[in-house]
N, C-alpha and C. Protein backbone atom coordinates (compact mmCIF):
# COMPACT_ATOMS: atom_id res chain seq x y z
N UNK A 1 106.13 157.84 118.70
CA UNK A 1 107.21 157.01 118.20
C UNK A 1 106.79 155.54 118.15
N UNK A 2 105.96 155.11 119.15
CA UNK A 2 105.80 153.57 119.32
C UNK A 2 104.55 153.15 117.96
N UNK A 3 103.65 154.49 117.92
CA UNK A 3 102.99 154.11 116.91
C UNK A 3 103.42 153.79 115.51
N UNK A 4 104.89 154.91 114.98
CA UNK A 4 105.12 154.79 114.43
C UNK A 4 106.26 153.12 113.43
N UNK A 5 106.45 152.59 114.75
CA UNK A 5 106.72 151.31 114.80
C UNK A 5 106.27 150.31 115.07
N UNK A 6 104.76 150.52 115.42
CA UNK A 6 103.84 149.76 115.22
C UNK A 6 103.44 149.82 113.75
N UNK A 7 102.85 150.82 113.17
CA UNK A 7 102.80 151.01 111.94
C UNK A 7 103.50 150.42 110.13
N UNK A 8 104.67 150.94 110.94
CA UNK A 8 106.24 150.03 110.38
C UNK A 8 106.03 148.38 110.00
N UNK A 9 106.08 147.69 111.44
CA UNK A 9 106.24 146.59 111.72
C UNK A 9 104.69 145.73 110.78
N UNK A 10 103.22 146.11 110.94
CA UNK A 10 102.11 146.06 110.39
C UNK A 10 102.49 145.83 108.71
N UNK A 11 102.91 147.32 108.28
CA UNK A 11 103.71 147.61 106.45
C UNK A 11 104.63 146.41 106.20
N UNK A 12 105.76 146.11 107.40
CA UNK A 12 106.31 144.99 106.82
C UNK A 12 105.72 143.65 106.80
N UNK A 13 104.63 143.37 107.82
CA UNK A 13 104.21 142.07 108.11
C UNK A 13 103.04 142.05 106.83
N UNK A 14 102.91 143.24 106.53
CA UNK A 14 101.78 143.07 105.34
C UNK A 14 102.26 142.62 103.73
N UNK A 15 103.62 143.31 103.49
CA UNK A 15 104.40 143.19 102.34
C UNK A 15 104.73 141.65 102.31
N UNK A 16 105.67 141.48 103.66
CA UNK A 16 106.36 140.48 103.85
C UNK A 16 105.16 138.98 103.59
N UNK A 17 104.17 139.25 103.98
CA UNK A 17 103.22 138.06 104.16
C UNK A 17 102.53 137.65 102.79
N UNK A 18 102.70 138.72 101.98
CA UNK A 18 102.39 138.61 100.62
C UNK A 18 103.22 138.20 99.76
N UNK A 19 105.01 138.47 99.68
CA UNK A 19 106.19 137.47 99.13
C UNK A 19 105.85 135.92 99.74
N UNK A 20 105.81 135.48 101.30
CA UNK A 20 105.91 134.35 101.37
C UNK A 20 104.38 134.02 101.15
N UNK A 21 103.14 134.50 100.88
CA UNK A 21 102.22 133.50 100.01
C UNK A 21 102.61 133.09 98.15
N UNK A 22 103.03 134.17 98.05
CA UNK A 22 103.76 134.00 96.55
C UNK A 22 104.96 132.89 96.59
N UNK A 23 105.65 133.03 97.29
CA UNK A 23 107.07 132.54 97.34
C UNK A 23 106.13 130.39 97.60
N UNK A 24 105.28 130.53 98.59
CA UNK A 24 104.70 129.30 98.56
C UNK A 24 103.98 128.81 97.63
N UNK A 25 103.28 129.48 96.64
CA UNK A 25 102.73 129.14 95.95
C UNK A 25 103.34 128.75 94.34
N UNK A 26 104.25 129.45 94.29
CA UNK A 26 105.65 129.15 93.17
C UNK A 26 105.92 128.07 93.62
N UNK A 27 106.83 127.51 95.22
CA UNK A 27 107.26 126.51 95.30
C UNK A 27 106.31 125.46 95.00
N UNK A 28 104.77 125.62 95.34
CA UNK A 28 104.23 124.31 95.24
C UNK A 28 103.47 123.78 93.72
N UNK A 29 103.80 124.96 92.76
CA UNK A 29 103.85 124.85 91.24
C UNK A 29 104.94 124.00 90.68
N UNK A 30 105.75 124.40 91.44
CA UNK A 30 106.77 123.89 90.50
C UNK A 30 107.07 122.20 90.95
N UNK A 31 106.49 121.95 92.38
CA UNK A 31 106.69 120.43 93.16
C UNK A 31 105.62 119.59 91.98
N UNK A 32 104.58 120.43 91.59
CA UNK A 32 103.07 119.55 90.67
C UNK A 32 103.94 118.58 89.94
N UNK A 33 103.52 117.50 89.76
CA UNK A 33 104.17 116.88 88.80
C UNK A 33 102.94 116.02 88.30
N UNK A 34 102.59 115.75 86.78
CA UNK A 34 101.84 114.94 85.84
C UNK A 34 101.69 113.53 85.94
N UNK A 35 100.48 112.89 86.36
CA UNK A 35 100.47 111.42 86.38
C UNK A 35 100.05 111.10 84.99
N UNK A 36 100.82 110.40 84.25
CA UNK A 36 100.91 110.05 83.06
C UNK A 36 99.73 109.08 83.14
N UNK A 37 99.15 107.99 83.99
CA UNK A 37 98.01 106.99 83.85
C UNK A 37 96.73 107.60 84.20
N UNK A 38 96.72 108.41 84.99
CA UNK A 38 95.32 109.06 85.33
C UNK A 38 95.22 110.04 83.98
N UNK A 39 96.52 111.16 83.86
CA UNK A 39 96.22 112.60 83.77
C UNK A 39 95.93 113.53 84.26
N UNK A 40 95.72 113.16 86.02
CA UNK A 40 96.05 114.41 86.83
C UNK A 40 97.38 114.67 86.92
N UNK A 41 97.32 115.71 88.09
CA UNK A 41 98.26 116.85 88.42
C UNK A 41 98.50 115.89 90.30
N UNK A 42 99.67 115.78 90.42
CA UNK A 42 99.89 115.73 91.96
C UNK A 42 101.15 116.93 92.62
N UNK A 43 100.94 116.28 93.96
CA UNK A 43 101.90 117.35 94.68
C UNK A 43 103.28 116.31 94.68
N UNK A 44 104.26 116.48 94.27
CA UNK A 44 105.24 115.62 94.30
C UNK A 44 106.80 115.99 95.03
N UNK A 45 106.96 115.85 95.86
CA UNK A 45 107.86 116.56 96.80
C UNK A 45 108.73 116.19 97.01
N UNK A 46 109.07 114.77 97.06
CA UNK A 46 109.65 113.46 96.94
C UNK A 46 110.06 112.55 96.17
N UNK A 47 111.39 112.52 95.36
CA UNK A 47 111.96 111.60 94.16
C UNK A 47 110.87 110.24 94.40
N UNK A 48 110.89 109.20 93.19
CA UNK A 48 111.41 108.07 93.28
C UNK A 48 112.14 107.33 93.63
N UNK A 49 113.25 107.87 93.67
CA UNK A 49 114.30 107.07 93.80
C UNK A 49 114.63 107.37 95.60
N UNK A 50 114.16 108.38 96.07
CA UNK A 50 114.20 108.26 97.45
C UNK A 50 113.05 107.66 98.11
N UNK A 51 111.78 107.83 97.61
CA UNK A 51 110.49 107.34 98.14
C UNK A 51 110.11 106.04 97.77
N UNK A 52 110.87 105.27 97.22
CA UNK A 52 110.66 103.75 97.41
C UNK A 52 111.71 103.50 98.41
N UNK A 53 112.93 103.62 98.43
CA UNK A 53 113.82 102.93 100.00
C UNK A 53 113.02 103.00 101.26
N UNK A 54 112.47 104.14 101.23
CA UNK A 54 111.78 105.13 102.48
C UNK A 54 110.40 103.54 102.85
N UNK A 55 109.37 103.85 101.47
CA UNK A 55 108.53 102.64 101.50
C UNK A 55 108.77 101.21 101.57
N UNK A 56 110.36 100.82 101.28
CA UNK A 56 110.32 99.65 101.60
C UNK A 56 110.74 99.08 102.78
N UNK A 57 111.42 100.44 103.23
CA UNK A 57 111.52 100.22 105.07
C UNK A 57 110.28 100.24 105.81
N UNK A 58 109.25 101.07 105.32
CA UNK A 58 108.08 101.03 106.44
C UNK A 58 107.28 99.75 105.65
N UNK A 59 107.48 99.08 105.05
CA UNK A 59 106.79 97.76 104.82
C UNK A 59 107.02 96.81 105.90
N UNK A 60 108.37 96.66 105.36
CA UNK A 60 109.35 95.79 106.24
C UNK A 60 108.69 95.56 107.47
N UNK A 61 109.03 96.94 108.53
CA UNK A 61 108.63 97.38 109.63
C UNK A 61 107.00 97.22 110.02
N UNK A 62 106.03 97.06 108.91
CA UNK A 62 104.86 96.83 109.00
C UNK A 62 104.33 95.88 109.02
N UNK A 63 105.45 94.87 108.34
CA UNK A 63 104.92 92.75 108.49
C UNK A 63 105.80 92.45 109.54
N UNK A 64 106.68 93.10 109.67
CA UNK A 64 107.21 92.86 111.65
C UNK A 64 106.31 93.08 112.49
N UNK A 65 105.17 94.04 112.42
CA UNK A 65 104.60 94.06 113.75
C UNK A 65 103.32 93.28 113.67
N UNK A 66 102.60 92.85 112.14
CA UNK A 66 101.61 92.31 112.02
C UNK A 66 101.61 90.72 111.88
N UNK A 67 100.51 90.13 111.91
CA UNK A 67 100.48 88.79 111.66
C UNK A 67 100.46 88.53 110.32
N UNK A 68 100.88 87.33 109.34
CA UNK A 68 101.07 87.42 108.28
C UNK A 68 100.26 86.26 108.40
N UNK A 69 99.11 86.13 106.89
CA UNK A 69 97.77 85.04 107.33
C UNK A 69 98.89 83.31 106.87
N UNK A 70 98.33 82.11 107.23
CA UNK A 70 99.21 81.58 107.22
C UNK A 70 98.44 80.03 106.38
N UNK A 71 97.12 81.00 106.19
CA UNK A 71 95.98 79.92 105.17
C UNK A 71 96.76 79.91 103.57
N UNK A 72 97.49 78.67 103.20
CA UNK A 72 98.54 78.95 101.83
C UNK A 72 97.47 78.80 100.85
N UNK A 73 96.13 78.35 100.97
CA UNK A 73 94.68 78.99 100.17
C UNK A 73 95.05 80.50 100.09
N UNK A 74 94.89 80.88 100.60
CA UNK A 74 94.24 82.65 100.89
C UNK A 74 95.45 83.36 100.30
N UNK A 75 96.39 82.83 100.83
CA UNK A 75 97.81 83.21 100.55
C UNK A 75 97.91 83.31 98.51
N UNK A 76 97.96 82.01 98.35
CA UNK A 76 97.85 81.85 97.21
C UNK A 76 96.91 82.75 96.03
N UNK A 77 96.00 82.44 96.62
CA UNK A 77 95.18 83.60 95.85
C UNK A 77 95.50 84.68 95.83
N UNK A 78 96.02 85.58 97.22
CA UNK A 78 96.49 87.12 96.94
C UNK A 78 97.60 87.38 96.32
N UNK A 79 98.17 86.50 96.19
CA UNK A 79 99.32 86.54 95.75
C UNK A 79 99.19 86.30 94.03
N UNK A 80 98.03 85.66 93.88
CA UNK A 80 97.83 85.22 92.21
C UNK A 80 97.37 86.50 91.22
N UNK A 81 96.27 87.31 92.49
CA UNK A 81 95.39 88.04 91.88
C UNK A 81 96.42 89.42 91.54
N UNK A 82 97.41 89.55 92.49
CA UNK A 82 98.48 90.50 92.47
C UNK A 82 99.30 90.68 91.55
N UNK A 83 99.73 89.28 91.09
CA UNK A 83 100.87 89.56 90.21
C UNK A 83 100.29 89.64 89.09
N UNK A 84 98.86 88.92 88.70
CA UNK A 84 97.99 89.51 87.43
C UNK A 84 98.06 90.85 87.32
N UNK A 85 97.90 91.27 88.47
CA UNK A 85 97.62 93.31 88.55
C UNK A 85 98.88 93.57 88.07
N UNK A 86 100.18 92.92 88.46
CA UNK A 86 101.22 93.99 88.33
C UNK A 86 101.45 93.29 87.23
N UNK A 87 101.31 92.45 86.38
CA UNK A 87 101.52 92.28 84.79
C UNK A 87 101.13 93.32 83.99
N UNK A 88 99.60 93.60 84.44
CA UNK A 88 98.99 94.16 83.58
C UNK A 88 99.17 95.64 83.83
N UNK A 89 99.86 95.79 84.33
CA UNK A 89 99.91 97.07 84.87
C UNK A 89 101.70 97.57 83.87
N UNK A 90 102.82 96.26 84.03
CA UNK A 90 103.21 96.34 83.24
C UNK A 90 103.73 96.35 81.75
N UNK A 91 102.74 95.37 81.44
CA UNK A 91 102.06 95.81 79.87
C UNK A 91 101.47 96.95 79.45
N UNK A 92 100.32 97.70 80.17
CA UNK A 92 99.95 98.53 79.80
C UNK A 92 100.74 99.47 80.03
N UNK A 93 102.35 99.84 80.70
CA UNK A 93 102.73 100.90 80.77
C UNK A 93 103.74 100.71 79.56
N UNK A 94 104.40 99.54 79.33
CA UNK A 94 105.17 99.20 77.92
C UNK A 94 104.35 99.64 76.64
N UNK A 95 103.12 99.46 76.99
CA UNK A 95 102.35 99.29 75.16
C UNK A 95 102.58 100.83 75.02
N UNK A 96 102.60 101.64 76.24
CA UNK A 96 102.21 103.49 76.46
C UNK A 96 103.48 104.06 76.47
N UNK A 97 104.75 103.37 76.50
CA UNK A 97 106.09 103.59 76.60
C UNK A 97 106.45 104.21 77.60
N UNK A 98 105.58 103.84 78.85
CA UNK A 98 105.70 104.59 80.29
C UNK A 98 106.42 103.27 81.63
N UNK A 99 106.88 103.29 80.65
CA UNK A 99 107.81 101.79 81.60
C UNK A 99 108.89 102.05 82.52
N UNK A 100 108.94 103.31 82.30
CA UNK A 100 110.05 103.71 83.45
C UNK A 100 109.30 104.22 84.37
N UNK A 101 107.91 104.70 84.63
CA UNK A 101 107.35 105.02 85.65
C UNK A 101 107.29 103.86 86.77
N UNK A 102 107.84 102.58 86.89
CA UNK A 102 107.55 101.84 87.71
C UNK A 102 108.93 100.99 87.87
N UNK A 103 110.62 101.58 87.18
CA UNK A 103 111.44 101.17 87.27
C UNK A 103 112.06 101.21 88.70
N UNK A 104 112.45 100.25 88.85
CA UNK A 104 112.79 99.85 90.51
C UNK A 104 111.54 99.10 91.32
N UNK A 105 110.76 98.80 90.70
CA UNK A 105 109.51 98.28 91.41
C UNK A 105 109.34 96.77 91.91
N UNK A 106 109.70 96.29 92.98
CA UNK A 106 110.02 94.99 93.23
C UNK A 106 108.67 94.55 93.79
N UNK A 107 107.97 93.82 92.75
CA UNK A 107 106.25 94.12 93.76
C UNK A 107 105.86 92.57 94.38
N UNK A 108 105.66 93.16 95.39
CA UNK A 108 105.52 92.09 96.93
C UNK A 108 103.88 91.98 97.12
N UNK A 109 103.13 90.54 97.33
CA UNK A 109 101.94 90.81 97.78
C UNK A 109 101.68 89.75 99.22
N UNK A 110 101.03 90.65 100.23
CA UNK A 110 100.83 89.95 101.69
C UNK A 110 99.58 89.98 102.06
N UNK A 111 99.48 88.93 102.89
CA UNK A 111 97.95 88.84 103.52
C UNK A 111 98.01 89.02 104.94
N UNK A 112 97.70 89.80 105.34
CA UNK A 112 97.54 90.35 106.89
C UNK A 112 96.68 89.69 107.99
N UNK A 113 96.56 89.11 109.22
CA UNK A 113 95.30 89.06 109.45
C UNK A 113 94.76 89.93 110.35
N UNK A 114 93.72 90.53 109.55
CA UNK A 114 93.43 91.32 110.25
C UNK A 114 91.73 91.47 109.95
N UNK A 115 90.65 91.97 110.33
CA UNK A 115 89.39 91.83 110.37
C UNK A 115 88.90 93.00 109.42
N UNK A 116 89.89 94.10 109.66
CA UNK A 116 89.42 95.41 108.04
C UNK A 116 89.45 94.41 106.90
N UNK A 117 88.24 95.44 106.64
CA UNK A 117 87.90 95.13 104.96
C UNK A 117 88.76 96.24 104.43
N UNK A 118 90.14 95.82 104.08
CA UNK A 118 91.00 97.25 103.64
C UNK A 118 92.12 96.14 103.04
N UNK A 119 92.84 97.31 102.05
CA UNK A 119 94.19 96.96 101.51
C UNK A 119 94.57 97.73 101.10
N UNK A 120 96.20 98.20 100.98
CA UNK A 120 96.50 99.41 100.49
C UNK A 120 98.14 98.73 99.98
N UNK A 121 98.87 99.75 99.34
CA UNK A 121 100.03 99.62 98.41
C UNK A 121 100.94 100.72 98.73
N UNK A 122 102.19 100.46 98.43
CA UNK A 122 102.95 101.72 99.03
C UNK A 122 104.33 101.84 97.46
N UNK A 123 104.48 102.79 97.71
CA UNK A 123 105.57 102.84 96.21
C UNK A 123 106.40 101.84 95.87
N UNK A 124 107.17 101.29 94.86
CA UNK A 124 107.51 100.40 94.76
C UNK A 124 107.14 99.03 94.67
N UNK A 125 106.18 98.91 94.63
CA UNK A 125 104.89 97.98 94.33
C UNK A 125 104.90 96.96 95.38
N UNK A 126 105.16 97.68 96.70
CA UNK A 126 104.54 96.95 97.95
C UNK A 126 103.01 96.81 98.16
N UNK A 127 102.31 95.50 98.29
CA UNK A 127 101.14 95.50 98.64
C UNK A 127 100.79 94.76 99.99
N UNK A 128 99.56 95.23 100.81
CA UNK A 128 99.09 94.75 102.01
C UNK A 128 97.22 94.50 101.59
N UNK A 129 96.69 93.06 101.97
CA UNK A 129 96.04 93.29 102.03
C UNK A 129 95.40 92.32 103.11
N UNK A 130 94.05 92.67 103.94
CA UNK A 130 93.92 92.42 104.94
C UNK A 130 92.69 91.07 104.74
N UNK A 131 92.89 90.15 106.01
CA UNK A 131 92.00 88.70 105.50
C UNK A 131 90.22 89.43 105.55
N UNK A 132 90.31 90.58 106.44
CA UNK A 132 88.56 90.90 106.45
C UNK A 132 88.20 91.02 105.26
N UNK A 133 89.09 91.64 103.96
CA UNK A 133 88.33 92.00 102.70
C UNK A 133 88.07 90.68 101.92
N UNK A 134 88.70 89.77 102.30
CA UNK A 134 88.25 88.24 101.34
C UNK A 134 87.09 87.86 101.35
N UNK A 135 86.56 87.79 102.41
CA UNK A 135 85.03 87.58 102.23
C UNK A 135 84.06 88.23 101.19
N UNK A 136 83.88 89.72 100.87
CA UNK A 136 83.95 90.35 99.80
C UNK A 136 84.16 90.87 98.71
N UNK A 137 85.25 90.26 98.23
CA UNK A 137 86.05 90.38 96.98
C UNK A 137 86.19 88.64 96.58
């Protein structure tokens, strides 16, 4: 008898394990969504319209805990070279009629101090970038 519900239990964990690889793999087809500027494929799981509030709270929360550089040189410049980027970034999505891909985008640029040679951007056209990469760029 016990084998026979061992057996059982095996048949269902075998069936069953094969709907939820299917069942996962549908869901994560259908999350793909098309980057219109590259032409890849991403995993998209998360609106717009929810994943910029989300990003502009952990910005927020991220020049609260950091030092913000206070050289209005350095400043100036990141801030110059930035809003060139996000011009051109919104021209080229107007000329492509992809101008709503960046609607709601309030784009912020900061200088960190910090010694990484790093900078990164978060949805909504939050940018961070750190004083180590000036020396190199």
């Amino acid at each position: 008898m016990m084998d026979m519900i061992i057996l059982g239990f095996q048949e269902w964990r075998r069936k069953g394990g094969a709907m939820l690889v299917i069942l996962l793999v549908m869901l994560l087809l259908a999350a793909c969504a098309h980057v219109p500027v590259t032409g890849r494929n991403q995993l998209s799981l998360v609106s717009s319209q929810e994943l910029i509030p989300q990003s502009e709270k952990a910005y927020r929360e991220f020049l609260g805990k950091h030092k913000l550089c206070r050289d209005p040189d350095k400043v100036a410049m990141v801030k110059r070279v930035g809003n060139r980027i996000a011009r051109a970034v919104e021209q080229y999505l107007a000329q492509n009629g992809k101008q709503d891909l960046i609607k709601g985008y309030n784009w912020e640029f900061n200088l960190v101090e910090d010694k990484q040679k790093n900078a990164w951007c978060m949805p909504g056209g939050k940018v961070v970038v750190y004083t180590g990469l000036l020396p190199i760029c």
